[in-house]
N, C-alpha and C. Protein backbone atom coordinates (compact mmCIF):
# COMPACT_ATOMS: atom_id res chain seq x y z
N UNK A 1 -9.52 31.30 21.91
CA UNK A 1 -9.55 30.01 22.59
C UNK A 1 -10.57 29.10 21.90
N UNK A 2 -9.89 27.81 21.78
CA UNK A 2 -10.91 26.91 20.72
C UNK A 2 -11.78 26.31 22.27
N UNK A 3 -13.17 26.33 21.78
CA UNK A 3 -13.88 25.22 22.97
C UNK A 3 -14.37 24.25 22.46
N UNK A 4 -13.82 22.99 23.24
CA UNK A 4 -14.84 21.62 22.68
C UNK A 4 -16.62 22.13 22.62
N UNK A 5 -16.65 21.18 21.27
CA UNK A 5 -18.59 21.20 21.35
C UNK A 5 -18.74 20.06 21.27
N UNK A 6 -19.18 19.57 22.79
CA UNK A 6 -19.46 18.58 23.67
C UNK A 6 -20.91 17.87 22.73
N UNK A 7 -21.60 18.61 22.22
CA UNK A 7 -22.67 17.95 21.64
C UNK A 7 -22.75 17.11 20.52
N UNK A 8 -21.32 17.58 19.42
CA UNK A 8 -21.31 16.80 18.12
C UNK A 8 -20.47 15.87 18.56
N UNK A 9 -21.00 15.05 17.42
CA UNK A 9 -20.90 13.05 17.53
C UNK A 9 -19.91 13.62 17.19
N UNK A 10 -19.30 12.03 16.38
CA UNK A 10 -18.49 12.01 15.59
C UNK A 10 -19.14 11.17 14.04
N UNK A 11 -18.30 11.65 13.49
CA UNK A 11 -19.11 11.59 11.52
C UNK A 11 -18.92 10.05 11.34
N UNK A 12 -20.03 8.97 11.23
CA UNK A 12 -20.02 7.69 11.08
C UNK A 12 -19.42 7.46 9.59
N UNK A 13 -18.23 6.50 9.87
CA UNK A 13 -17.29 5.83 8.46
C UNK A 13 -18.69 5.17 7.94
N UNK A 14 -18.22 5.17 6.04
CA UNK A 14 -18.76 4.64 5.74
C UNK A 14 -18.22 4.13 4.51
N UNK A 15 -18.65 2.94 3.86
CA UNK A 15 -17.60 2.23 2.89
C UNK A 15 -17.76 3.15 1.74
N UNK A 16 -16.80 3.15 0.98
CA UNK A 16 -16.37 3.56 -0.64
C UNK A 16 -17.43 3.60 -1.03
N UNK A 17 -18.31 3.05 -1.79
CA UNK A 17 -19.49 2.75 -2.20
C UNK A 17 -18.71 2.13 -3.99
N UNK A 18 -19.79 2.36 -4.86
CA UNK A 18 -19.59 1.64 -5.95
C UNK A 18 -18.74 2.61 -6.57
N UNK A 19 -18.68 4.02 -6.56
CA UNK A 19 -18.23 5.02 -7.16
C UNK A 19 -16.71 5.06 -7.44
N UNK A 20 -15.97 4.68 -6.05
CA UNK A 20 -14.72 4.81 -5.59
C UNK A 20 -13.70 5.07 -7.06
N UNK A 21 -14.19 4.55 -7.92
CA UNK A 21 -13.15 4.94 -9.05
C UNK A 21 -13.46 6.26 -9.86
N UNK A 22 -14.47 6.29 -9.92
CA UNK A 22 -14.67 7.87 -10.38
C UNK A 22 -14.61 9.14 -10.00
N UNK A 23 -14.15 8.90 -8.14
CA UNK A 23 -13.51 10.24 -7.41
C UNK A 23 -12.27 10.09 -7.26
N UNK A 24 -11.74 8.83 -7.42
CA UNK A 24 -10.08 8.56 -7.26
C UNK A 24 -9.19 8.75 -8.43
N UNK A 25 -10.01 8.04 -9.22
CA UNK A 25 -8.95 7.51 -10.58
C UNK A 25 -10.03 8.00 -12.14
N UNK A 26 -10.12 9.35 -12.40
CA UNK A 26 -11.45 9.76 -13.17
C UNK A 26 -10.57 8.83 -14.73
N UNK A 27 -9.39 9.81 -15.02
CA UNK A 27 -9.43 8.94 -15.87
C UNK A 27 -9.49 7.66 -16.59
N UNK A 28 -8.85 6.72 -15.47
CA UNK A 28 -9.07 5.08 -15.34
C UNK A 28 -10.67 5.01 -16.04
N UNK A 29 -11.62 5.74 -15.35
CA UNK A 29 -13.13 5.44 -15.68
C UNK A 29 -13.30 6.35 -16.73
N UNK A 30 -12.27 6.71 -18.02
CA UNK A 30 -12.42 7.15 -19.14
C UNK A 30 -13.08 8.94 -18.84
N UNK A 31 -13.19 9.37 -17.84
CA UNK A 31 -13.31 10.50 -17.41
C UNK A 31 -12.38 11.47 -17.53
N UNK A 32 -12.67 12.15 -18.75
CA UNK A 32 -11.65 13.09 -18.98
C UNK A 32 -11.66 14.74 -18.59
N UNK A 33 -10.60 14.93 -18.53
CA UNK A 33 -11.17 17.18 -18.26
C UNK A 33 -10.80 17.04 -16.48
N UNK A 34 -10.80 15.80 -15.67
CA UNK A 34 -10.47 16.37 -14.20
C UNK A 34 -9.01 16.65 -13.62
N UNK A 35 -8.36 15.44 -14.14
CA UNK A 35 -6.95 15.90 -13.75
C UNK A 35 -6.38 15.33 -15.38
N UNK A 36 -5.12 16.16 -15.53
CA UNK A 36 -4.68 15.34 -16.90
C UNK A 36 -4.16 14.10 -16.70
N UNK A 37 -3.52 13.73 -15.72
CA UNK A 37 -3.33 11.94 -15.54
C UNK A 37 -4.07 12.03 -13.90
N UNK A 38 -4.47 10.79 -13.74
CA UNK A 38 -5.25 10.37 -12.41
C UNK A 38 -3.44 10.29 -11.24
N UNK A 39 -3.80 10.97 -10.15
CA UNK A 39 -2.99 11.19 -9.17
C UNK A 39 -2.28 10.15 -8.54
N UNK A 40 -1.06 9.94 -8.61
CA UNK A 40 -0.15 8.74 -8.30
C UNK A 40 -0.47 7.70 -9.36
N UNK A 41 -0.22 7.75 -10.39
CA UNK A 41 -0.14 6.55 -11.65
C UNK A 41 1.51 6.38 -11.94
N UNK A 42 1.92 7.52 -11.71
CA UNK A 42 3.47 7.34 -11.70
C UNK A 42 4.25 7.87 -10.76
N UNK A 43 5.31 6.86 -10.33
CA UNK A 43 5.85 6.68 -9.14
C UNK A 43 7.56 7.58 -9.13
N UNK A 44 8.40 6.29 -10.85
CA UNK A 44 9.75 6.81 -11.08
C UNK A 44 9.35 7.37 -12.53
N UNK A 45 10.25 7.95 -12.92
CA UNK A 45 10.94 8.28 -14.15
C UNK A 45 12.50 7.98 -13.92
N UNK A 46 13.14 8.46 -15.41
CA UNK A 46 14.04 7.89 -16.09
C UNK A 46 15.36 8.05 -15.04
N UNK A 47 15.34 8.92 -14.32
CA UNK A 47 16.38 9.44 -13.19
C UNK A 47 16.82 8.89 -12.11
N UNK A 48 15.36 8.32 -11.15
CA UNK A 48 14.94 7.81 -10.39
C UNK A 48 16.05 6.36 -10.05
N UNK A 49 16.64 6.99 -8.91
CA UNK A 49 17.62 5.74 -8.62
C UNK A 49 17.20 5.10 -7.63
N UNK A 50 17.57 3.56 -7.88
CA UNK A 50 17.29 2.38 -7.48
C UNK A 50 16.65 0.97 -8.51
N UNK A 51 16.50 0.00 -7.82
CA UNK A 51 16.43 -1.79 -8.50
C UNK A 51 14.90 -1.15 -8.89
N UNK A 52 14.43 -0.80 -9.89
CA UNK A 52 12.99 -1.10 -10.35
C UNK A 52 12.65 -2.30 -10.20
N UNK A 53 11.75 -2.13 -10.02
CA UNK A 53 10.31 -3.59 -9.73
C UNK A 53 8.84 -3.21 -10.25
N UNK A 54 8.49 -4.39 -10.15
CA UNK A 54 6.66 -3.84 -10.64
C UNK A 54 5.93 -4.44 -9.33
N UNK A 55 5.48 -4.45 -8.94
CA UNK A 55 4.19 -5.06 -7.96
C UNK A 55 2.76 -5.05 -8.18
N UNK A 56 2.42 -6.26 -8.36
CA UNK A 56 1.02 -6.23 -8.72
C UNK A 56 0.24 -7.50 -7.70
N UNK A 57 -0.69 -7.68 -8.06
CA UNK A 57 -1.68 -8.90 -7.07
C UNK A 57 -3.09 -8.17 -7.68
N UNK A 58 -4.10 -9.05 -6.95
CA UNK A 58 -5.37 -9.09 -6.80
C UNK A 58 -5.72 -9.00 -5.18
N UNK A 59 -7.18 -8.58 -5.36
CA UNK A 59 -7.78 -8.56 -4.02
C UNK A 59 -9.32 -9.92 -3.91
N UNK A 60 -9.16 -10.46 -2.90
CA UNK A 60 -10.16 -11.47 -2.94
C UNK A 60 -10.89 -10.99 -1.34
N UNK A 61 -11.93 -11.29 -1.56
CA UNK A 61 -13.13 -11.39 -0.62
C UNK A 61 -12.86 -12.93 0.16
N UNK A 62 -14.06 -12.89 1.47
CA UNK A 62 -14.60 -13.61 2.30
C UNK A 62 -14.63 -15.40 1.33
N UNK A 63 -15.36 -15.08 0.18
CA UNK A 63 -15.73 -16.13 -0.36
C UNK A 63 -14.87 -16.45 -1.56
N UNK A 64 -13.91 -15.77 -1.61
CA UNK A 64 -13.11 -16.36 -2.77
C UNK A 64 -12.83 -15.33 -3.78
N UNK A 65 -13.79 -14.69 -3.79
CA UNK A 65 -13.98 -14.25 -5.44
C UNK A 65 -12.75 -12.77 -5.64
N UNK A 66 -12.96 -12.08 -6.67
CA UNK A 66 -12.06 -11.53 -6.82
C UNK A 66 -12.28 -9.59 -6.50
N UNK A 67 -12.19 -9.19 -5.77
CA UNK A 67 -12.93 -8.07 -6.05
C UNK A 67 -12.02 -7.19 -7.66
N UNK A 68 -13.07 -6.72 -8.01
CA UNK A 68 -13.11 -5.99 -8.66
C UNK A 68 -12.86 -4.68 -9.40
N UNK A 69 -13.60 -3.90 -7.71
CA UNK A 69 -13.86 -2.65 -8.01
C UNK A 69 -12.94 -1.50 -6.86
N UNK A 70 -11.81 -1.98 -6.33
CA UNK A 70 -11.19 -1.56 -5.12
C UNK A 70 -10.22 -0.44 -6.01
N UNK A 71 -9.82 0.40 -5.11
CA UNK A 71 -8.51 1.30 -5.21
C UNK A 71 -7.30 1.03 -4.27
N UNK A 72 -6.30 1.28 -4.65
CA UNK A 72 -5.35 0.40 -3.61
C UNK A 72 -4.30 1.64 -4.03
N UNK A 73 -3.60 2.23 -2.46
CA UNK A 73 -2.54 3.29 -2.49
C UNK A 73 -1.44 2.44 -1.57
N UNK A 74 -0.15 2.89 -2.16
CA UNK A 74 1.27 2.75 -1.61
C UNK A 74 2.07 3.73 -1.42
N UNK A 75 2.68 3.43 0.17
CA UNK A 75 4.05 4.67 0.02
C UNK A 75 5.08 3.32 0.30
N UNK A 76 5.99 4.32 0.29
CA UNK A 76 7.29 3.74 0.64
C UNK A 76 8.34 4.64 0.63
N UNK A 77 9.77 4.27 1.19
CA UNK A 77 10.81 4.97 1.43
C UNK A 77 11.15 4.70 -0.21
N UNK A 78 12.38 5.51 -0.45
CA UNK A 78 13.57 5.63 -1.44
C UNK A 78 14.21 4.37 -1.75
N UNK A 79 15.17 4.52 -2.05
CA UNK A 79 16.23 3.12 -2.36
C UNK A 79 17.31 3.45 -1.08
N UNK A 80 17.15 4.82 -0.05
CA UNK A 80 18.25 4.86 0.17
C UNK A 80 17.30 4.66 1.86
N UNK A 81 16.11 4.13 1.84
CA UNK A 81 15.56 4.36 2.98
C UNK A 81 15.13 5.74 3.71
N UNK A 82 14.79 7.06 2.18
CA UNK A 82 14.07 7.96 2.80
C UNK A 82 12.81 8.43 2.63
N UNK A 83 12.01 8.53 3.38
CA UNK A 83 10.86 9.21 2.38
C UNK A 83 10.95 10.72 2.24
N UNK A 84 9.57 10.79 1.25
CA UNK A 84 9.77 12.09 0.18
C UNK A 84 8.56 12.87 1.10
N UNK A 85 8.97 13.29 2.17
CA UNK A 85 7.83 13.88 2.95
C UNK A 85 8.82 15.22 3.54
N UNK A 86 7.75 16.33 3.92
CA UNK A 86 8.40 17.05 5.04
C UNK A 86 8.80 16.74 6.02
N UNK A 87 8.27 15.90 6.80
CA UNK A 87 8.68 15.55 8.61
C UNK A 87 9.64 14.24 8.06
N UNK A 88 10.61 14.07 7.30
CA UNK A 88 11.55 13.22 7.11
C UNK A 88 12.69 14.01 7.62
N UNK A 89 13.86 13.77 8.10
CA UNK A 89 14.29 14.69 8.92
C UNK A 89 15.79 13.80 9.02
N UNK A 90 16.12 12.68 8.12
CA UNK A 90 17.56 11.67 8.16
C UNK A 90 17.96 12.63 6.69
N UNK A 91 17.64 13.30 6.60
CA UNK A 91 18.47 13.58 4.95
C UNK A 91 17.35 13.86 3.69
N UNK A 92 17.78 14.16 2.82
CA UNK A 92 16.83 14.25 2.05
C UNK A 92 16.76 13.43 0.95
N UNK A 93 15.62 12.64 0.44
CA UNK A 93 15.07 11.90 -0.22
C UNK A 93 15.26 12.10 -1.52
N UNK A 94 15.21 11.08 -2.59
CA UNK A 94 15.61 11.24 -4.08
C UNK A 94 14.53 12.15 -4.46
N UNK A 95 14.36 13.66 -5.30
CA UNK A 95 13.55 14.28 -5.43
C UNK A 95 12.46 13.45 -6.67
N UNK A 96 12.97 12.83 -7.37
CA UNK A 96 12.57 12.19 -8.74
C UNK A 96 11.99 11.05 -8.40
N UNK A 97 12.17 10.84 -7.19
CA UNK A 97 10.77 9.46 -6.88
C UNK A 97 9.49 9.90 -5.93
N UNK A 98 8.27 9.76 -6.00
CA UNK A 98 7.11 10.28 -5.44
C UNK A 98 7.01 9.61 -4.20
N UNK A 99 7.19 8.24 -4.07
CA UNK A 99 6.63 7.59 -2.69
C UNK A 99 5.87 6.83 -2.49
N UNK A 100 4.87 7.44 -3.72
CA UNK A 100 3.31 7.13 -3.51
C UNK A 100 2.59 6.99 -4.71
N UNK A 101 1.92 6.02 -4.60
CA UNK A 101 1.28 5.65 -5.65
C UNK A 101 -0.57 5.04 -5.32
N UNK A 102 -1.16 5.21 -6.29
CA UNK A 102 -2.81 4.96 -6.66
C UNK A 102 -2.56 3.81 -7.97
N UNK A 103 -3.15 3.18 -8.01
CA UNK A 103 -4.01 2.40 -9.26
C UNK A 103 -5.39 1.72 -8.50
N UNK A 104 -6.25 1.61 -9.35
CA UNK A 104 -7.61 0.77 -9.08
C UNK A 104 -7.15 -0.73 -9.76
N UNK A 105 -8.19 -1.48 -9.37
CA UNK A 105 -7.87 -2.65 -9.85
C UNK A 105 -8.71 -2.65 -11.14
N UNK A 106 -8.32 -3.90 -12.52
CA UNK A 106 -8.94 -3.71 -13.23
C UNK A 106 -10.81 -4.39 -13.60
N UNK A 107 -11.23 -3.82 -14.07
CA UNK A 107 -13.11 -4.69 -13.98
C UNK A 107 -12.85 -6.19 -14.78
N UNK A 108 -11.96 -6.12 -15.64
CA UNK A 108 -11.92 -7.63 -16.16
C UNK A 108 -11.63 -8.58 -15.43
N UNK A 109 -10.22 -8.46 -14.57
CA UNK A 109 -9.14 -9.47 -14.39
C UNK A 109 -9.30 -9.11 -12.24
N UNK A 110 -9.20 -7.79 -11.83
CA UNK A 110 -9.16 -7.09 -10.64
C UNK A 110 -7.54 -6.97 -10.33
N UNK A 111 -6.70 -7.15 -11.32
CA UNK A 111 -5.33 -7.08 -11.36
C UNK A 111 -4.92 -5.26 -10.76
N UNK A 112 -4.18 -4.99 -9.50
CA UNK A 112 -3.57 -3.90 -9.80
C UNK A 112 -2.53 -4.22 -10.12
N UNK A 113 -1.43 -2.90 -10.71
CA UNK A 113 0.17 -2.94 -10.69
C UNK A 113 0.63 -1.81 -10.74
N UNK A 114 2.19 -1.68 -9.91
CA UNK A 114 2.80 -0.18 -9.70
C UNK A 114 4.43 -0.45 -10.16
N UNK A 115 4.85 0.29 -10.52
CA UNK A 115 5.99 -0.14 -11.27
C UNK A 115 6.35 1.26 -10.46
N UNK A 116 7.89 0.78 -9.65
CA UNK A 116 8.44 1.62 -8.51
C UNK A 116 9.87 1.24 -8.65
N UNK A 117 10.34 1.04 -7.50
CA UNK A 117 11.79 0.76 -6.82
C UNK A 117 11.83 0.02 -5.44
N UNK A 118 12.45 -0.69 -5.25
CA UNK A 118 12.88 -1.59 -4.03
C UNK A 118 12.81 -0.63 -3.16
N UNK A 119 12.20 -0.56 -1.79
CA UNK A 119 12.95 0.43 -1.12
C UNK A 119 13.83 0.03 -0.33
N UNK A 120 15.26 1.16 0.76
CA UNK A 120 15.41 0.95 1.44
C UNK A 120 15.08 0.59 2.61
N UNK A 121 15.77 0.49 4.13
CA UNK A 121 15.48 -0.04 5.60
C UNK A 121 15.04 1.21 6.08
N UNK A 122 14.20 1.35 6.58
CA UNK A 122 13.81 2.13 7.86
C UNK A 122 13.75 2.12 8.92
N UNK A 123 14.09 3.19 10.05
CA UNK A 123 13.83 2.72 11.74
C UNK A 123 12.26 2.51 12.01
N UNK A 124 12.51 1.89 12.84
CA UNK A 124 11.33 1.70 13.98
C UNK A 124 10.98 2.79 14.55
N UNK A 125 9.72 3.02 15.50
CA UNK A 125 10.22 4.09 16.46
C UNK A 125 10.72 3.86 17.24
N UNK A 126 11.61 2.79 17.77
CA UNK A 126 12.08 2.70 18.88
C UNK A 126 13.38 2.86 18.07
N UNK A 127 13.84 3.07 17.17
CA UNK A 127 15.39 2.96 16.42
C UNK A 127 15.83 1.98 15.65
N UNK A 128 14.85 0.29 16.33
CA UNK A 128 15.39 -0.49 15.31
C UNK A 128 15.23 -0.27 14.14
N UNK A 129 15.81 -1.29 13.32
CA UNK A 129 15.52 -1.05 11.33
C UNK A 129 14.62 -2.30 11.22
N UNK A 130 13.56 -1.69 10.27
CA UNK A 130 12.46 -2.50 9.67
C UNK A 130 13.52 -3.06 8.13
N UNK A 131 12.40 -3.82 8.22
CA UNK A 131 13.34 -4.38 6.84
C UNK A 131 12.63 -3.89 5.84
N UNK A 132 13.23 -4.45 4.52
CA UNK A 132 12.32 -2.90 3.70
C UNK A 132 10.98 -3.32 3.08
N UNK A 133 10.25 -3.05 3.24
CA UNK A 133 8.81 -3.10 2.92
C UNK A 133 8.23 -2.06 1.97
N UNK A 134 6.27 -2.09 1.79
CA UNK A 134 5.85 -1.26 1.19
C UNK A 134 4.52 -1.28 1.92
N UNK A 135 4.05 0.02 2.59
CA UNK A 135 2.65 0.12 3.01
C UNK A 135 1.65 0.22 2.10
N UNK A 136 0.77 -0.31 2.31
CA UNK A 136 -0.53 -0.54 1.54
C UNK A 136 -1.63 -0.20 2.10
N UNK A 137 -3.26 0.44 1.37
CA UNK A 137 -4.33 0.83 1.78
C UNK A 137 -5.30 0.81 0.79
N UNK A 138 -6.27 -0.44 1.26
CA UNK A 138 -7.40 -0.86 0.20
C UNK A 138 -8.95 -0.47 0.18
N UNK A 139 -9.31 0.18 -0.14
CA UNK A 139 -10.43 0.59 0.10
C UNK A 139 -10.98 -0.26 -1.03
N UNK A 140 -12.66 -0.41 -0.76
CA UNK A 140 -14.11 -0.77 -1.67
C UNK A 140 -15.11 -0.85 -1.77
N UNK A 141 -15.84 -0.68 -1.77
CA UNK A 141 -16.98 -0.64 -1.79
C UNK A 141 -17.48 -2.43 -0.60
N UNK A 142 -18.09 -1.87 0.85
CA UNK A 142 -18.36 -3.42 1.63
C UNK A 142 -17.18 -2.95 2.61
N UNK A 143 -16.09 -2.15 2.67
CA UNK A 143 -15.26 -2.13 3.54
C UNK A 143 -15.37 -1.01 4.15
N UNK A 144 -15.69 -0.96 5.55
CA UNK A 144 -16.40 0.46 6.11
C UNK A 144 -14.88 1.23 6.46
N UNK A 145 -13.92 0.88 6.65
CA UNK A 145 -12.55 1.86 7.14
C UNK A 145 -11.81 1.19 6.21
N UNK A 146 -10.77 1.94 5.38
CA UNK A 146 -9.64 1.58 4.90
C UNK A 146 -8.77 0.65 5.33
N UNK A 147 -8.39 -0.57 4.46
CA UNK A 147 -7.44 -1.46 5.20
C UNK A 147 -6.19 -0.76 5.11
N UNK A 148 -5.10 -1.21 6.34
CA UNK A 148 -3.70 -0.79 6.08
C UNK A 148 -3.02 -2.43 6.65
N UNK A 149 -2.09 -2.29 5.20
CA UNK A 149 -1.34 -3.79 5.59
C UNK A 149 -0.03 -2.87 4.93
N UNK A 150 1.06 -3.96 4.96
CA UNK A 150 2.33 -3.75 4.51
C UNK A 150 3.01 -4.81 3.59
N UNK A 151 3.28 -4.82 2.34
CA UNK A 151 4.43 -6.15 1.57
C UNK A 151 5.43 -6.20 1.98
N UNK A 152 6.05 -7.26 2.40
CA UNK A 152 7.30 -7.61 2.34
C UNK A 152 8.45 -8.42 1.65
N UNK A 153 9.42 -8.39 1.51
CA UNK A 153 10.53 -9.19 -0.01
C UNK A 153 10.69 -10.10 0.75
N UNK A 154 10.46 -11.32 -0.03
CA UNK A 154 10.85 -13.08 0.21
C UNK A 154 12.67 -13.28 0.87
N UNK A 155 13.21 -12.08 -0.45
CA UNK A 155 14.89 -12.94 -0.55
C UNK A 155 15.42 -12.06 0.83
N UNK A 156 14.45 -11.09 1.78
CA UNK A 156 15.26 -10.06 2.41
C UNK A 156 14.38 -11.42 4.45
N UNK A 157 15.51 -12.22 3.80
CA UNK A 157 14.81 -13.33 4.94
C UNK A 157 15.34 -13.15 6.24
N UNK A 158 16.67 -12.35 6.70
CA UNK A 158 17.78 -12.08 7.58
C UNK A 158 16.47 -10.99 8.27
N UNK A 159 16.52 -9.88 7.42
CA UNK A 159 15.82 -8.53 7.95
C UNK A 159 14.48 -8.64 8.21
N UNK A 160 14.01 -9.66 7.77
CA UNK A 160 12.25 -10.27 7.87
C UNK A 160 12.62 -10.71 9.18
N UNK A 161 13.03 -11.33 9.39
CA UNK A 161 13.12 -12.16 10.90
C UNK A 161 13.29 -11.69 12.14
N UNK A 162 13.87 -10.25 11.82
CA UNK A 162 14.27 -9.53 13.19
C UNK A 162 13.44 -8.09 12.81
N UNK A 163 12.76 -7.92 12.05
CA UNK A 163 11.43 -6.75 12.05
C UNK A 163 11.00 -6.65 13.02
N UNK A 164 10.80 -5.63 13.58
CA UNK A 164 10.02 -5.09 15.02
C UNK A 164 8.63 -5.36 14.84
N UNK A 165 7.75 -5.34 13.77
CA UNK A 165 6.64 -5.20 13.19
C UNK A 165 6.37 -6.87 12.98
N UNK A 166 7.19 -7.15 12.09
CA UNK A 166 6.67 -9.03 12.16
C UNK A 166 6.99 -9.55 13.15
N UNK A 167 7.75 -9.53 14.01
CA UNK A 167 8.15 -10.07 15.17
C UNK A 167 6.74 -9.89 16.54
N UNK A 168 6.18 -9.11 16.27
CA UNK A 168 4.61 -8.78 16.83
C UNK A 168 3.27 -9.56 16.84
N UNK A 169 4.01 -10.47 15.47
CA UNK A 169 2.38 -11.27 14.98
C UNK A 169 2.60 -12.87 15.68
N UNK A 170 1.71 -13.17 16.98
CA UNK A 170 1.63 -14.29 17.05
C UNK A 170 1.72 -14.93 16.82
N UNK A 171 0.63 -15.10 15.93
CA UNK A 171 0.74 -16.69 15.05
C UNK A 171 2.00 -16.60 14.15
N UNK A 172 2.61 -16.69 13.87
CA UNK A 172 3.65 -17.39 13.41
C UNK A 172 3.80 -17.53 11.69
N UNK A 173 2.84 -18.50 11.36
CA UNK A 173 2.40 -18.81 10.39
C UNK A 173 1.49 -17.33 9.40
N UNK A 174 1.45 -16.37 10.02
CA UNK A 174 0.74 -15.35 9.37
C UNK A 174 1.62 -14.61 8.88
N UNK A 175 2.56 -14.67 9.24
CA UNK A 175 3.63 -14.07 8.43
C UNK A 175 3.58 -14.14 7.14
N UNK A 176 3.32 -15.08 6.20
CA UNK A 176 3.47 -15.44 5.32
C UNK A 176 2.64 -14.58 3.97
N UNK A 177 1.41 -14.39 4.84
CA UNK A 177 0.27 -13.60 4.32
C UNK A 177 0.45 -12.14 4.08
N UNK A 178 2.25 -11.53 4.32
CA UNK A 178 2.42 -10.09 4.04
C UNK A 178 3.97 -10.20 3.35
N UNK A 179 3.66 -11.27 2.91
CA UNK A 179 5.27 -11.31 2.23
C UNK A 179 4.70 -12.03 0.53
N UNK A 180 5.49 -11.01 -0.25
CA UNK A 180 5.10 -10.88 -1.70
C UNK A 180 5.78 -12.58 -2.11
N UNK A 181 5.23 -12.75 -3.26
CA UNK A 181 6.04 -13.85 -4.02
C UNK A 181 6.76 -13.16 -5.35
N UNK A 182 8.13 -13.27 -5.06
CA UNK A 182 9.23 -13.16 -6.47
C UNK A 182 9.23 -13.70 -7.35
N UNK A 183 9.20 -12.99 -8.72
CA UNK A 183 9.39 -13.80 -10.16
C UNK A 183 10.71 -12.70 -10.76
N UNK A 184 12.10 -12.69 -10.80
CA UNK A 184 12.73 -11.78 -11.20
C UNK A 184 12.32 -10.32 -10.58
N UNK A 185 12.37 -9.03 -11.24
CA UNK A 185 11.89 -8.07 -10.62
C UNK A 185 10.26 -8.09 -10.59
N UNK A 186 9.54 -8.58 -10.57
CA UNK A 186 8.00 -8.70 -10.39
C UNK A 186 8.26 -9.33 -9.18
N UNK A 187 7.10 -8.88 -8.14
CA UNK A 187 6.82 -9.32 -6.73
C UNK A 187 4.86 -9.44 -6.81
N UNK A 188 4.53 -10.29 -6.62
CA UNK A 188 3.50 -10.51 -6.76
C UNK A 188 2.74 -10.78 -5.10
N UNK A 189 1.07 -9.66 -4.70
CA UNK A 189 1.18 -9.77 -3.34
C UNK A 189 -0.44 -9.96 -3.37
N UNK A 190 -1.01 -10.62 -3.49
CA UNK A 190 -2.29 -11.05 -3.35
C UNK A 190 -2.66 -10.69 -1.87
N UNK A 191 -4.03 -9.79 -1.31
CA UNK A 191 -4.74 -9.74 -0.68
C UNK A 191 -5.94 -10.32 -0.08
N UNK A 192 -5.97 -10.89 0.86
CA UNK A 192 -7.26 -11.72 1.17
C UNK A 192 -8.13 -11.35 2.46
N UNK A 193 -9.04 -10.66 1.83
CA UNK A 193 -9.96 -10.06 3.00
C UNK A 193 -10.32 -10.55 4.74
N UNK A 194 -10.75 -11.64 4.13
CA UNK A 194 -11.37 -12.73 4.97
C UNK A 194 -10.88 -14.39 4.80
N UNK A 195 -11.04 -15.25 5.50
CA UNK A 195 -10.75 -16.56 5.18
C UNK A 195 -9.37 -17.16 6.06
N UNK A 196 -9.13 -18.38 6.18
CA UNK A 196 -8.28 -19.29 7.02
C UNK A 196 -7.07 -17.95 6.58
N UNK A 197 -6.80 -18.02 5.35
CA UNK A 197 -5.35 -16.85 4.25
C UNK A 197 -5.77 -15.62 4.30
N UNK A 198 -6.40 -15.12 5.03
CA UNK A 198 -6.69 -13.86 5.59
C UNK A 198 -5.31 -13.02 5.49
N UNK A 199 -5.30 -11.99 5.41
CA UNK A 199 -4.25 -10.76 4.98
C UNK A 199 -3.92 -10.42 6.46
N UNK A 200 -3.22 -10.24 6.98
CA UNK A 200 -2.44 -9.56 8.46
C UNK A 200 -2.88 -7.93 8.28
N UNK A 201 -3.64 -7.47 8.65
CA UNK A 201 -4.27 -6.08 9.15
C UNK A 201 -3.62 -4.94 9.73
N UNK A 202 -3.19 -3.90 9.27
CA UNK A 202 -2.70 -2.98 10.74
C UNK A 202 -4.09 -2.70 11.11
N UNK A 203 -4.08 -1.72 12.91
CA UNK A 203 -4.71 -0.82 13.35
C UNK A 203 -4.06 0.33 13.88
N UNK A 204 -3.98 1.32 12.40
CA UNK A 204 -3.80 2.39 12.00
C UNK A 204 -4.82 3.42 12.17
């Protein structure tokens, strides 16, 4: 029989610190000998069915500027709307696509990018279908809990509108702040910490 121990706290969050790239992404920080490629750098290979895309953006702070030094992870469903998990349970998922992906941003520019696949629709938990999106999670150094937001596709304007999930956000106008901008297959999704263009937040 497990017994609560009523006496321990709980372990206080605390931000990334400056390091965050050298326990996430060793090789990115030219750190060689830990893993032979840094974990989630690649998403498809050559097999991998569905519309390839790249997704990239920046992350900006309170005051404008650009951060820098963040790590930023994505999942997402398939092309066919499955994910590549155990507790997926509609069918099984393209084995040749991961889901999930890592890059840091870069120290010059703070550019990330993931070169993936469109995904398909997913249910809700209530059954409806989300339209197809990509979850996101930014950690950095100044941010005491991991952000979780989600991208969404411009041209998928029918399925944006009746999302169980956007259909949630008050204001109206914030919508705007989780929906990527299209250039051909590039979707471009800029993050904004803080400010009037503030990023739409889960609480995950």
């Amino acid at each position: 029989m497990v017994q609560e121990l009523g006496y321990l706290k709980e372990t206080p969050s605390q931000t990334a610190g400056p390091y965050v790239h050298i326990g996430l992404t060793p090789n990115f920080c030219d750190i060689t000998g830990v893993y032979q490629s840094d974990l989630g750098t690649e998403m498809v290979n050559d097999k991998t069915v569905g519309e390839r895309i790249t997704v990239t953006g920046r992350i900006f702070d309170g005051a404008g500027a650009i951060v820098r030094d963040a790590v930023v992870e994505i999942w997402q469903a398939d092309s066919a709307g499955l994910y590549n998990s155990p507790s997926e349970m509609r069918g099984a998922a393209d084995p040749t696509f991961t889901g999930w992906g890592r890059c840091a941003t870069r120290a010059e520019d703070g550019i990330y990018t993931f070169e993936t696949i469109k995904p398909g629709r997913v249910p809700f938990k209530d059954g409806r279908t989300m339209a197809p999106h990509i979850s996101f999670w930014i950690v950095a150094r100044g941010i005491n809990i991991g952000l979780h937001t989600r991208m969404y596709f411009p041209e998928e304007t029918d399925a944006n509108n009746s999302d169980p999930l956007l259909l949630r956000i008050e204001h109206r106008e914030r919508v705007a702040t989780i929906v990527a901008a299209r250039n051909g297959s590039t979707y471009t999704f800029d993050i904004r910490l803080q400010g009037d263009k503030e990023t739409v937040f889960l609480d995950i």
